[in-house]
Protein backbone atom coordinates (compact mmCIF):
# COMPACT_ATOMS: atom_id res chain seq x y z
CA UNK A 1 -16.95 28.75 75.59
CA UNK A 2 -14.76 26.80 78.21
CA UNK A 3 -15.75 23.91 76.91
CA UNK A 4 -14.64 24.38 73.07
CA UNK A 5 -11.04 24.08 74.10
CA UNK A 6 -9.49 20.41 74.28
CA UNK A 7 -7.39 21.57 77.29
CA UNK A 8 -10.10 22.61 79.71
CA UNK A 9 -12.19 19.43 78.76
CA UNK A 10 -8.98 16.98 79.74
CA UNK A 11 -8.54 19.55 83.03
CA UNK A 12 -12.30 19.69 83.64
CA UNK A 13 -12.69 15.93 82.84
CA UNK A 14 -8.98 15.16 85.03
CA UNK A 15 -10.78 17.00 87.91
CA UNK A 16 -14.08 15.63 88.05
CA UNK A 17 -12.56 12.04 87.94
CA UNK A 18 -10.11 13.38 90.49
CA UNK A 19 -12.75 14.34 93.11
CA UNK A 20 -14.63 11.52 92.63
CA UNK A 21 -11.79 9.24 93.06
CA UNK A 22 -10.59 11.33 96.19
CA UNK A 23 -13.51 11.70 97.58
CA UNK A 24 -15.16 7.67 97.84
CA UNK A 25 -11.48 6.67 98.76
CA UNK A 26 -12.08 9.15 101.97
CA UNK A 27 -15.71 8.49 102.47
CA UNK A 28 -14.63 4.32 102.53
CA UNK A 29 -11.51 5.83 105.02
CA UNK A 30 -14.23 7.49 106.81
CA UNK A 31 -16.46 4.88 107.31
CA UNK A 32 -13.75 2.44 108.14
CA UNK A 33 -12.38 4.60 110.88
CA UNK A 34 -15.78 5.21 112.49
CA UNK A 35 -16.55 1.34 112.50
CA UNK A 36 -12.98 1.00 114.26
CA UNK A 37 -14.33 4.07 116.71
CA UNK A 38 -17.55 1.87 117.49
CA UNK A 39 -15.31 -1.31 117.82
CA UNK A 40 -13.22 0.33 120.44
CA UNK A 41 -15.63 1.68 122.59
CA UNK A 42 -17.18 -1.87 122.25
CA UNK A 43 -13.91 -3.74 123.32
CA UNK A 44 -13.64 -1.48 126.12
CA UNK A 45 -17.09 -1.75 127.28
CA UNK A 46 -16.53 -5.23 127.16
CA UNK A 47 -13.77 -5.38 129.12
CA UNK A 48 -15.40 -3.74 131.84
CA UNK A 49 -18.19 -5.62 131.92
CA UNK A 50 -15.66 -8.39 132.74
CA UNK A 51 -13.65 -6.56 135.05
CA UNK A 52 -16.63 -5.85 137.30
CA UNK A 53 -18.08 -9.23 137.09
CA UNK A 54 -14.67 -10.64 138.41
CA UNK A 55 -14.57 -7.30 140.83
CA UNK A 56 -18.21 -8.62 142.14
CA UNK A 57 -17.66 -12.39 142.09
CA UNK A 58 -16.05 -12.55 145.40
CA UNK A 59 -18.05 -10.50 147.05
CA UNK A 60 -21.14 -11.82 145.93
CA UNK A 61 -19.84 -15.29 146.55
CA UNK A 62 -19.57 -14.45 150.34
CA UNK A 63 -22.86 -12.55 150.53
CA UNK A 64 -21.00 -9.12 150.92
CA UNK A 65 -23.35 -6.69 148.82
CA UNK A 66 -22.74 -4.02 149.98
CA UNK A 67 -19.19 -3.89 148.58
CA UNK A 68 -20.87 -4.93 145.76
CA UNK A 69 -22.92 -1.55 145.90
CA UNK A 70 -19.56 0.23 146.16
CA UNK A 71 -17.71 -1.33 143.55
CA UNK A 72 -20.46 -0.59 141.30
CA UNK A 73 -20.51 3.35 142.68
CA UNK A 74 -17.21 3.48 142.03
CA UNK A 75 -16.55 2.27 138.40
CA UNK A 76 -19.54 5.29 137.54
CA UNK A 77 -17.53 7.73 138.33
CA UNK A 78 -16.01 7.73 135.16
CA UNK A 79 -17.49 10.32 132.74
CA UNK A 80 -18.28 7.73 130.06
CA UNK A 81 -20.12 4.95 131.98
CA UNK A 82 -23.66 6.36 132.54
CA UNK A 83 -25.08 3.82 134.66
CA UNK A 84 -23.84 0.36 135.90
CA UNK A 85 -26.31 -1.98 137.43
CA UNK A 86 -27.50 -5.51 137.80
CA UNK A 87 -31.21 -6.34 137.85
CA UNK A 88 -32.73 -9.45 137.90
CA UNK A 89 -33.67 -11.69 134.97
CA UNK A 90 -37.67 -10.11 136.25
CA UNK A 91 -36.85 -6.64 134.89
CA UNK A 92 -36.12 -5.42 138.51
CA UNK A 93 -32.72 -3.22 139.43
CA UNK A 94 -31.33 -5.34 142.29
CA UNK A 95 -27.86 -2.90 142.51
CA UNK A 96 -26.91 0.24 140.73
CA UNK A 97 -24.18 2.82 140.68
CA UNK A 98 -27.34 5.09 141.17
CA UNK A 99 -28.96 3.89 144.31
CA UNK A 100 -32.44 5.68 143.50
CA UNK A 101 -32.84 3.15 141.04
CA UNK A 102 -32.50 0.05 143.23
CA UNK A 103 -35.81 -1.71 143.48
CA UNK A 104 -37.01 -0.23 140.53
CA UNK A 105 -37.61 -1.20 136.82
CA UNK A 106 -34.54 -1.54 134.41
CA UNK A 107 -34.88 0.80 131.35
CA UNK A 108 -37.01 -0.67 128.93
CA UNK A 109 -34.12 -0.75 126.26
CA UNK A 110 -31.96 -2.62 128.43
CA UNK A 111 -34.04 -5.25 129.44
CA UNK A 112 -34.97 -5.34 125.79
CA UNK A 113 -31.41 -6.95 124.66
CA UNK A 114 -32.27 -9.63 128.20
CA UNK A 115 -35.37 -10.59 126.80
CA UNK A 116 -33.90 -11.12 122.98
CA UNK A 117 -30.97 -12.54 123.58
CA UNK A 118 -28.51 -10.00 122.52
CA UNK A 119 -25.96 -8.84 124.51
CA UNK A 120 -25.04 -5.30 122.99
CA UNK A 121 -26.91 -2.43 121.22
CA UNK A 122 -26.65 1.52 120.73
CA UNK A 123 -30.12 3.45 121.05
CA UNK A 124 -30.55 7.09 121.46
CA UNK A 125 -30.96 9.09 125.14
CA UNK A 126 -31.97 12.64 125.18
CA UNK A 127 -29.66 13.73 128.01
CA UNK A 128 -26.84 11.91 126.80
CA UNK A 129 -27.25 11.31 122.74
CA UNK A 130 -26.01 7.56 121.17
CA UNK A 131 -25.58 5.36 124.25
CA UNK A 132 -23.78 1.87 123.72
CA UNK A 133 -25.89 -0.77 126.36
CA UNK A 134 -24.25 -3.82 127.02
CA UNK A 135 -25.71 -6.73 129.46
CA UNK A 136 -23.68 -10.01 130.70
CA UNK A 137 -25.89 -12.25 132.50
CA UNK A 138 -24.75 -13.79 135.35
CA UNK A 139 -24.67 -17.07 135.95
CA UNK A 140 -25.81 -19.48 138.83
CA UNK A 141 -22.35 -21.34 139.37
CA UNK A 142 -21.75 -24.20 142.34
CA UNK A 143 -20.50 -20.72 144.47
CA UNK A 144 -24.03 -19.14 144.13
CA UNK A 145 -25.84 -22.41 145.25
CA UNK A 146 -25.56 -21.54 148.83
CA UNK A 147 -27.45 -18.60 148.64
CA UNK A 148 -29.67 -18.43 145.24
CA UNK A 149 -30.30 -22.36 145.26
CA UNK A 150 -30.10 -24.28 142.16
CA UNK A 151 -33.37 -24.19 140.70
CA UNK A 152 -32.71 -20.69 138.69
CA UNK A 153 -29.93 -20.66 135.64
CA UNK A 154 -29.72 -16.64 135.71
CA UNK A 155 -29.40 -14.87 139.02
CA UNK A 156 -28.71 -11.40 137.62
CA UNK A 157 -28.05 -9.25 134.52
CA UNK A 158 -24.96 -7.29 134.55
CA UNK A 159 -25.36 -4.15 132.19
CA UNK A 160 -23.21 -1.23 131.20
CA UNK A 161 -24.81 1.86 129.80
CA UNK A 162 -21.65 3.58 127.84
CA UNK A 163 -22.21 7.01 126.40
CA UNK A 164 -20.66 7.04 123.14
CA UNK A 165 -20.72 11.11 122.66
CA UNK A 166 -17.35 11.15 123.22
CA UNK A 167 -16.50 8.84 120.25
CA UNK A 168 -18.83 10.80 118.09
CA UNK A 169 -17.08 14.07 118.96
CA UNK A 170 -13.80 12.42 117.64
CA UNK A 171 -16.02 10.29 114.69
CA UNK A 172 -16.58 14.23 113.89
CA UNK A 173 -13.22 15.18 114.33
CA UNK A 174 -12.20 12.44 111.89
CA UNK A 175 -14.78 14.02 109.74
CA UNK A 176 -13.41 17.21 109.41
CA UNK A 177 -9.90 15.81 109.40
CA UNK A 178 -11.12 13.44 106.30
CA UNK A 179 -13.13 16.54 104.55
CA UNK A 180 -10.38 19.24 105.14
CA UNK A 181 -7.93 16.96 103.66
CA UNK A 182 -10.24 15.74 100.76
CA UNK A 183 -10.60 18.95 99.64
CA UNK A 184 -6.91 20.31 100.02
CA UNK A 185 -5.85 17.04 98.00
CA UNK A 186 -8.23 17.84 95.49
CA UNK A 187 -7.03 21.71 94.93
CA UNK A 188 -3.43 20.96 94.61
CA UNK A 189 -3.89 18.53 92.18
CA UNK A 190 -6.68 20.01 90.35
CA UNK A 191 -4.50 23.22 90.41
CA UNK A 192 -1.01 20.52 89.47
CA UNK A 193 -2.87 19.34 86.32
CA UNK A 194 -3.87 22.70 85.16
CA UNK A 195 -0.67 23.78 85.70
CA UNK A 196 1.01 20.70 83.43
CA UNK A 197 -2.03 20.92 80.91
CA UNK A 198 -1.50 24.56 80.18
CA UNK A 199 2.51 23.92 80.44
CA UNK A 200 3.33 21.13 78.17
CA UNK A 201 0.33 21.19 76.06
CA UNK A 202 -1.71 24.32 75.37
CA UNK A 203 1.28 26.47 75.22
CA UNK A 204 2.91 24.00 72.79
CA UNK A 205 -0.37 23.54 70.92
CA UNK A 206 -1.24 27.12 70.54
CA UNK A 207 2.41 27.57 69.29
CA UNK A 208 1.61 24.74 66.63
CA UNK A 209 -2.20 26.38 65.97
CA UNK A 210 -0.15 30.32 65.37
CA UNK A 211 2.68 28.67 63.15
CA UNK A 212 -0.74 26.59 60.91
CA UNK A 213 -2.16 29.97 60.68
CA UNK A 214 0.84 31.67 59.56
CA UNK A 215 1.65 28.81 57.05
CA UNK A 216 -1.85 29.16 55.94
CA UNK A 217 -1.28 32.95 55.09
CA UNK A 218 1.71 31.55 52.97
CA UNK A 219 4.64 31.88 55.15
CA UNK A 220 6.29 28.70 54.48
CA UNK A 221 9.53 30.02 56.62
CA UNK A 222 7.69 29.26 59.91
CA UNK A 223 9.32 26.63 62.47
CA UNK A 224 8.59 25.01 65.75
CA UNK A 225 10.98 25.23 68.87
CA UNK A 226 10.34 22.39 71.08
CA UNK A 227 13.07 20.65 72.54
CA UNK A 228 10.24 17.67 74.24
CA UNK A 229 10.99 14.45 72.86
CA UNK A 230 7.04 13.73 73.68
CA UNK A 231 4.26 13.73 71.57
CA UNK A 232 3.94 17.66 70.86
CA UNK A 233 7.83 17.39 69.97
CA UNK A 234 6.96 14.86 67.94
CA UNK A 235 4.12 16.89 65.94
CA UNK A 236 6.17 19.96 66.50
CA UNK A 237 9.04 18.26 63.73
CA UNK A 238 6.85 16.74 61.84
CA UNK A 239 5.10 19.87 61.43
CA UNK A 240 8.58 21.41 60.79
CA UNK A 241 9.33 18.39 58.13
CA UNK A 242 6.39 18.97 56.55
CA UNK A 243 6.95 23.14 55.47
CA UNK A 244 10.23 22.45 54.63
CA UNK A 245 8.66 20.08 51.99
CA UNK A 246 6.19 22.39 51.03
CA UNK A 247 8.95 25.31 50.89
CA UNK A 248 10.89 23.16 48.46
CA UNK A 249 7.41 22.05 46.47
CA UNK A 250 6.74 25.99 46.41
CA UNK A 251 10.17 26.54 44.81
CA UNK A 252 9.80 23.85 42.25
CA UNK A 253 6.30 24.91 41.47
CA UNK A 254 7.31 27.91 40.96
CA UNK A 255 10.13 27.31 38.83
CA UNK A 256 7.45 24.69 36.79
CA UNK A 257 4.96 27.38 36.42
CA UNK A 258 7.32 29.95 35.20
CA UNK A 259 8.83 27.57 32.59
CA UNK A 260 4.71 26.97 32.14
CA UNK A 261 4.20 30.11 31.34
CA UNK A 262 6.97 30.81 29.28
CA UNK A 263 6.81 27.44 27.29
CA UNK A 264 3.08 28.80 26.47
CA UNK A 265 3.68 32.15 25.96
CA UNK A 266 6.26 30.44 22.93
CA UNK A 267 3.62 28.21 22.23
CA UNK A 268 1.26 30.82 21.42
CA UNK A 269 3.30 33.20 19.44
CA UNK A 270 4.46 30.07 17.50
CA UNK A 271 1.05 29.03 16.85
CA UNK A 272 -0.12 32.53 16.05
CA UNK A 273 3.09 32.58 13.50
CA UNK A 274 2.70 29.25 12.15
CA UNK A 275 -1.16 30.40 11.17
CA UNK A 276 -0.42 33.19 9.66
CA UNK A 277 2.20 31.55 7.72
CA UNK A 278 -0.07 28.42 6.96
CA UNK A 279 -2.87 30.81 5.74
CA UNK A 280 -0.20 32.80 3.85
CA UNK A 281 0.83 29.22 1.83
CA UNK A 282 -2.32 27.92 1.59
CA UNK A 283 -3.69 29.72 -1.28
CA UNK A 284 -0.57 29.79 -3.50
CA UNK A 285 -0.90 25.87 -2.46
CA UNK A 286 -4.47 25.83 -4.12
CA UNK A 287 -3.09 27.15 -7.58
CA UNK A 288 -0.18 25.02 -7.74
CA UNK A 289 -2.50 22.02 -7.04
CA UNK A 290 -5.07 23.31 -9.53
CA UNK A 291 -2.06 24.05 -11.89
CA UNK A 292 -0.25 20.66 -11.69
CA UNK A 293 -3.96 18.92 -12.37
CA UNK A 294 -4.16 21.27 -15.41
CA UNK A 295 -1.03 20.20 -16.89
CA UNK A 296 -1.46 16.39 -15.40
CA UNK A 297 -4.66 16.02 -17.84
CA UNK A 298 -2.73 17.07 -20.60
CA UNK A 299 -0.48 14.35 -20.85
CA UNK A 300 -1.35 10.76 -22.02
CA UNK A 301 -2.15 8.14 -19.20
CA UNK A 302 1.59 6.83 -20.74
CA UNK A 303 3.47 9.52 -20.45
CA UNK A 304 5.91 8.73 -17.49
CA UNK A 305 5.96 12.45 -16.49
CA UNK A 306 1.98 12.03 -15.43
CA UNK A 307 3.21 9.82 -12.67
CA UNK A 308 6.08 12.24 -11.53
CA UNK A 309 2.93 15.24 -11.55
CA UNK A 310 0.47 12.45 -9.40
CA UNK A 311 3.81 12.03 -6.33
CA UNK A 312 3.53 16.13 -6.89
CA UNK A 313 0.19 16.19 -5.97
CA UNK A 314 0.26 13.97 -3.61
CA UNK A 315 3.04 15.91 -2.06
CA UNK A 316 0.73 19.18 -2.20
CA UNK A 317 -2.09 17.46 -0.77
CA UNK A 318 -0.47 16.35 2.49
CA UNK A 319 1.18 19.92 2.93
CA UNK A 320 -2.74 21.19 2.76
CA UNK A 321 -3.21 18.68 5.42
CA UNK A 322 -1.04 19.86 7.02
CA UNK A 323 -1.42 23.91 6.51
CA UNK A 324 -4.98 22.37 7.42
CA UNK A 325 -4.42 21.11 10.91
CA UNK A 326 -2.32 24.18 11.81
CA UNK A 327 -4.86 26.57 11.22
CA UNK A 328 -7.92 24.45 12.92
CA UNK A 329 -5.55 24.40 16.04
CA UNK A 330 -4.76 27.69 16.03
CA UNK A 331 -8.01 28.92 15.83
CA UNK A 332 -11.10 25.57 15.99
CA UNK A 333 -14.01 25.62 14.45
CA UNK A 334 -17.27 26.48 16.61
CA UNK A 335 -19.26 23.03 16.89
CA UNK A 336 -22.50 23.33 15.68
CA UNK A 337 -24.07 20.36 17.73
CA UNK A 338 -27.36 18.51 16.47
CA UNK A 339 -28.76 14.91 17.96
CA UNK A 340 -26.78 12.42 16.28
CA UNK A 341 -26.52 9.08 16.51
CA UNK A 342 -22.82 8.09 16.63
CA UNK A 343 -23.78 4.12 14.40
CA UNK A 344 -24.50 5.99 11.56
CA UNK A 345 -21.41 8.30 11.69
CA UNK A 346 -19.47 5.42 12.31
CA UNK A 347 -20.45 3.89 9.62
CA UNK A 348 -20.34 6.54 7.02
CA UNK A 349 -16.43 7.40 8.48
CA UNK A 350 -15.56 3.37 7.71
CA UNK A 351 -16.69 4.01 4.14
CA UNK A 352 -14.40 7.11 4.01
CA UNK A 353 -11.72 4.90 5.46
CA UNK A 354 -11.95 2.17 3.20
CA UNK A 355 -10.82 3.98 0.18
CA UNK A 356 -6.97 4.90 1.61
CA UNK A 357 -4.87 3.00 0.40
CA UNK A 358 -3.49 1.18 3.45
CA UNK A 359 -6.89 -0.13 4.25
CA UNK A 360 -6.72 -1.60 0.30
CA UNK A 361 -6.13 -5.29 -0.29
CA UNK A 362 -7.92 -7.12 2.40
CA UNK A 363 -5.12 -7.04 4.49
CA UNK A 364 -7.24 -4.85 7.30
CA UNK A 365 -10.46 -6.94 8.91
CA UNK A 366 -12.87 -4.40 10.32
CA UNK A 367 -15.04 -5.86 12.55
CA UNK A 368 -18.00 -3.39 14.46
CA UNK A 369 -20.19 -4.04 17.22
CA UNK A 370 -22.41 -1.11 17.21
CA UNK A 371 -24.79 -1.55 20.06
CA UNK A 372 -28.99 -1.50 18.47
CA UNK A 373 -30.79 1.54 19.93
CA UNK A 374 -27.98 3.60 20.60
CA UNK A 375 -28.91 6.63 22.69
CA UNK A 376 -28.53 9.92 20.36
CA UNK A 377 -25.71 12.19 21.92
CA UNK A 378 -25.58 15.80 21.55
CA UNK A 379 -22.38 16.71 19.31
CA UNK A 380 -21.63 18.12 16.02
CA UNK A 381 -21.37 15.21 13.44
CA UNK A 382 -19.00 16.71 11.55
CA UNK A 383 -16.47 16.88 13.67
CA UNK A 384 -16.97 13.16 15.50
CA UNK A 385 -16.26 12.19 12.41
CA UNK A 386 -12.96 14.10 11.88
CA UNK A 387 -12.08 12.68 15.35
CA UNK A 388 -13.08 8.98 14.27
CA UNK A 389 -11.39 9.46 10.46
CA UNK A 390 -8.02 10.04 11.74
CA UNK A 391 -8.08 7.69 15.03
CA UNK A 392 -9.10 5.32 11.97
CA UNK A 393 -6.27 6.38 10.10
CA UNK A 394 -4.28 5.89 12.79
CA UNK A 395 -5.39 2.45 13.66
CA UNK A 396 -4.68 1.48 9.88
CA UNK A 397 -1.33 3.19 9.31
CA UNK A 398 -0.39 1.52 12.38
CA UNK A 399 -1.18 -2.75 10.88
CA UNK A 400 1.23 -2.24 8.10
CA UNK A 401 1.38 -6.04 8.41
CA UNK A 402 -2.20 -6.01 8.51
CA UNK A 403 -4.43 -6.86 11.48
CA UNK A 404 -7.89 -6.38 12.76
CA UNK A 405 -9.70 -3.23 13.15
CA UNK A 406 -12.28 -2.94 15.74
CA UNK A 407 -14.95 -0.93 16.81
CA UNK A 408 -17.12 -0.72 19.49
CA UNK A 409 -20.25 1.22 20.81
CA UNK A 410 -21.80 0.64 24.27
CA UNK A 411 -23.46 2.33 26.83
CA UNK A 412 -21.61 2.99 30.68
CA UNK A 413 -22.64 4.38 33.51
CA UNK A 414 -19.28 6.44 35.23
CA UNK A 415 -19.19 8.42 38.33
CA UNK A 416 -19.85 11.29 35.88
CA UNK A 417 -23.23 10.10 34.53
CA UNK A 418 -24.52 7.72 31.78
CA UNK A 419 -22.04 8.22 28.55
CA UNK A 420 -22.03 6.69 25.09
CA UNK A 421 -18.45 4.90 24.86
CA UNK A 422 -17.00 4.38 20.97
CA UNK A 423 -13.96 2.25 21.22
CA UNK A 424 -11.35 1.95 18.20
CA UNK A 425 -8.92 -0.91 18.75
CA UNK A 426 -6.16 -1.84 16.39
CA UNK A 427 -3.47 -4.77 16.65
CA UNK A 428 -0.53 -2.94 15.94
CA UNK A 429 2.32 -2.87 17.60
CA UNK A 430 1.23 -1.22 20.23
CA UNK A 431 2.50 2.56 21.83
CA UNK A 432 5.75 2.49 23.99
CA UNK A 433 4.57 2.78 27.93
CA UNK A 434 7.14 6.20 27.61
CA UNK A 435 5.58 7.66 25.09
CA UNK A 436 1.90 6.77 25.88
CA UNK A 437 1.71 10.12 28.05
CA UNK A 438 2.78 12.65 25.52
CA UNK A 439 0.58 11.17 22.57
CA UNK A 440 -1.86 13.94 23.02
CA UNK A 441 0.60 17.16 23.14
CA UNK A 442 0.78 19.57 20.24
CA UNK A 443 3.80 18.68 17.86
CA UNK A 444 4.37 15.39 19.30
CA UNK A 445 4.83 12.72 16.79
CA UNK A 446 6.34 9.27 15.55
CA UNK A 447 5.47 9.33 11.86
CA UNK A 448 8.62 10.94 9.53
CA UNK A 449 6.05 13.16 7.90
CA UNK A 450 3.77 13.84 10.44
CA UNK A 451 2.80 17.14 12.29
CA UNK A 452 2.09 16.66 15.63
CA UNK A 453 -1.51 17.78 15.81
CA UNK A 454 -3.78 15.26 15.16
CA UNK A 455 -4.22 13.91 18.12
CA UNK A 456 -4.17 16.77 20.03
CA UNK A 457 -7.17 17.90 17.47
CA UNK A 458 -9.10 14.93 18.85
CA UNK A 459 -9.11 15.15 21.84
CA UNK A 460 -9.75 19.51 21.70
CA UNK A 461 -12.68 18.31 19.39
CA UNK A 462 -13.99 15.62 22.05
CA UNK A 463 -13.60 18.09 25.22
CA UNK A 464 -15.72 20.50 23.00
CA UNK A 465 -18.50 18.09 22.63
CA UNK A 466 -18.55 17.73 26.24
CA UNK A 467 -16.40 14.28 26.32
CA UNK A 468 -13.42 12.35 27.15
CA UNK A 469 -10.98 10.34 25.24
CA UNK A 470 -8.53 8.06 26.65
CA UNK A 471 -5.98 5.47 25.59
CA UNK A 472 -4.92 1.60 26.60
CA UNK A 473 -2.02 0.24 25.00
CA UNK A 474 0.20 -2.64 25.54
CA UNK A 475 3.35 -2.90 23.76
CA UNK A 476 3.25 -5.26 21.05
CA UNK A 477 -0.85 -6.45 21.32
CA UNK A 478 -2.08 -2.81 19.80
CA UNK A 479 -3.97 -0.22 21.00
CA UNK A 480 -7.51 1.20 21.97
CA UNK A 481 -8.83 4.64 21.83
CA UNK A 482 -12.05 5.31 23.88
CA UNK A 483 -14.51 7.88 23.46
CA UNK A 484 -17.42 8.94 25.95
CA UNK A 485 -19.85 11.61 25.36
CA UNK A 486 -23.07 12.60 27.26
CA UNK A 487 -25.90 10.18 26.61
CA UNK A 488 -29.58 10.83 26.87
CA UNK A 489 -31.96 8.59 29.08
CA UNK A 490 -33.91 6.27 28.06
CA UNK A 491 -36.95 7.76 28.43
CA UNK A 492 -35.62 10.70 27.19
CA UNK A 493 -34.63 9.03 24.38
CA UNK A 494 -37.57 7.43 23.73
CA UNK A 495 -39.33 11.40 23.21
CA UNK A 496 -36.69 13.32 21.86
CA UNK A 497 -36.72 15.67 24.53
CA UNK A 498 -32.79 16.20 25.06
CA UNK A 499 -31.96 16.43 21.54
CA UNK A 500 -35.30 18.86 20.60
CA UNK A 501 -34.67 21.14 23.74
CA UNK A 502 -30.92 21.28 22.84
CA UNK A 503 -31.79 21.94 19.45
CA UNK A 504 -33.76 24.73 20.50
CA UNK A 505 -31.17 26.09 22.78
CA UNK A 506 -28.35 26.07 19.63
């Protein structure tokens, strides 16, 4: 559980570096102060190997031995120096500060370092632990002729046995000294981070982690106190920056969703109003129509009242349109979806096209590119072709110059899936980047005797088929509407599975 808290990972991580640190700085400390230790009982066991061998010189060089004897008694007495002899290069004690060991053999350990040429080395006693043993041969100088000859280099081995227990017991001291100190260093700042960890970043973090929570819950009126210029003061206003922004995005949401709410609470008792008085005028619509065609027949193709009666009708017929479009928007038609292929209601909605009026007298080029072996799409044909009639219409209207008018079918592959894509393009003048955004919202329009709706009957009629529609323009080069709706696989097109189980389904 320790572990799942960023704080006691940096403390736990601070620490173990810490003591490791700590600890091989002392232990190279350590080992530096015992090899000084060593060195000084060295030096000084050097120095008196010299200060007896000058000590001895003169009396050996007048034959007086037994001072030598007593020099040699007397430098023992000090606790360190164990034993302090000379013995012959033969292995054979010649004086000693311990007279019973006159005549006899030199320790074997001693005579060792003679025989090998070295002239220092620490081995291990039983009575008196580590013992540094040190030898100086002595020379056979001009002085020394008199009595020893001058046939023989060495006349005698000085050695110093020097017990080094004292040197341990302070190499142990050090020790403890070195440990104690190791450890105390460690605690206090083990115990110093914690303290600054917990200080000047849990408690600041924690403060930041209650205030989250709290804005989480919804209470955008939280703040941070923290005076730090550091990192955490840092977070801690940008934190503070941030609900304030969110407070004010809350307010202005708000406000949006009310006027939302209200706009389509309007919305919907206008449209519920405007169907009931579009079904209310369409029938007395029907007889007038039916009326003016009665009394239209009766006149002679001449007559220059049978004109006036055709703008009439006319006239009628766009109000149906429009009583029309109201009442499909207020309340849509169910689609009744079959497997269709989207070529052949292209083509049968160009035919419908061609006979109003704008698209009369060659002044609108249609070219199609309807992709061979279209995959079948699920959708109700009837109303595709409502949605392809008036983005047709549209498309025309829009050339009153004339232009080209083209359409496209293709297959793409989206993020969403694999999706038959019908593209209507017109070179018109093109939609106003301002306007392009509000094209598809009810009662928006351009046209002097339009209504508003027939674009956003599109693109309820596409979203009910299970598609998109979308719109490039550029002002001035025209505009393209594009269509995508669910395709089938290939292999599923190839068997008719899609279309046969959807079939079943409807």
């Amino acid at each position: 559980m320790i572990f799942k808290s960023l704080t006691s990972k940096v403390i736990v991580m601070s620490i173990g570096l810490l003591a490791f640190g700590i600890s091989l700085f002392a232990m190279l400390n350590l080992k530096r102060e015992r090899a000084q230790l060593i060195t000084s009982a060295r030096e000084g066991s050097d120095l008196l190997l010299q200060t007896i061998e000058r000590s001895i010189y003169n009396s050996m060089r007048i034959g007086n031995t037994e001072e030598t004897q007593t020099i040699l008694e007397m430098v023992a007495q000090s606790q360190k120096l164990i034993g302090v002899r000379i013995f012959h290069p033969h292995g054979v004690v010649l004086k000693s500060s311990r007279p019973s060991e006159i005549g006899k053999p030199v320790e074997t350990e001693d005579y060792q370092l003679y025989l090998n040429n070295r002239y220092e080395g620490i081995t291990y006693a039983d009575q008196h632990g580590e013992v540094l043993r040190m030898i100086k041969p002595i020379y056979n100088t001009e002085q020394c002729h008199a009595c020893h000859g001058h046939k023989t280099k060495v006349i005698g081995v000085l050695n110093v046995n020097y017990s080094l227990a004292e040197t341990k017991r302070r190499m142990l001291e050090v020790t403890k000294l070195f440990f104690l100190s190791t450890i105390a260093t460690i605690v206090f700042l083990s115990a110093a981070i914690a303290f600054v960890m917990f200080r000047l970043v849990r408690s600041p973090l924690n403060r930041i982690m209650d205030s989250m929570a709290r804005v989480e819950e919804g209470d955008l009126s939280v703040r941070i106190i923290h005076g730090a210029k550091d990192e955490v003061g840092r977070l801690a206003r940008s934190f503070n920056s941030m609900t304030e922004r969110l407070q004010v995005a809350k307010k202005e949401l708000d406000i949006y969703h009310f006027n939302q709410m209200e706009r389509a609470d309007r919305l919907a008792s206008i449209g519920e109003m405007a169907a009931g008085i579009a079904h209310e005028i369409k029938n007395p619509l029907t007889g007038i129509a039916s009326a003016i065609t009665i009394i239209n027949d009766d006149y002679p193709p001449s007559d220059p009242r049978k004109e006036i009666l055709g703008e009439v009708l006319e006239q009628v017929k766009r109000l149906d349109k429009a009583v029309n479009d109201l009442l499909f928007f207020g309340k849509p038609t169910h689609p009744e979806p079959t497997c269709t292929d989207l070529n052949g209601v292209l083509r049968k909605t160009i035919l419908f096209a061609s006979q109003h009026r704008g698209s009369k007298g060659g002044r609108i080029e249609k070219v199609l590119n309807l992709q061979e072996d279209l995959p079948p799409v699920y959708v109700d044909p009837k109303q595709m072709q409502q949605v392809f009639l008036n983005l047709i219409l549209n498309a025309i209207q829009a050339m009153k110059e004339g232009g080209v008018l083209t359409i496209d079918t293709a297959v793409v592959e989206l993020d969403s899936g694999r999706r038959v894509r019908v593209s209507i393009g017109d070179t018109g003048p093109g939609i106003p980047e301002q306007i392009l955004g509000k094209i598809f919202t009810p009662f928006f329009t351009t046209k002097a005797q339009g209504t508003g709706l027939g674009l956003a009957i599109c693109q309820k009629l596409v979203e009910q088929q299970g598609g998109i529609i979308g719109v490039k323009s550029e002002d001035g080069k025209g505009t393209i509407f594009h269509i995508d709706l669910p395709a089938t696989s290939t292999e599923e097109h190839s068997a008719g599975i899609v279309c046969l189980e959807n079939e079943r389904t409807a």
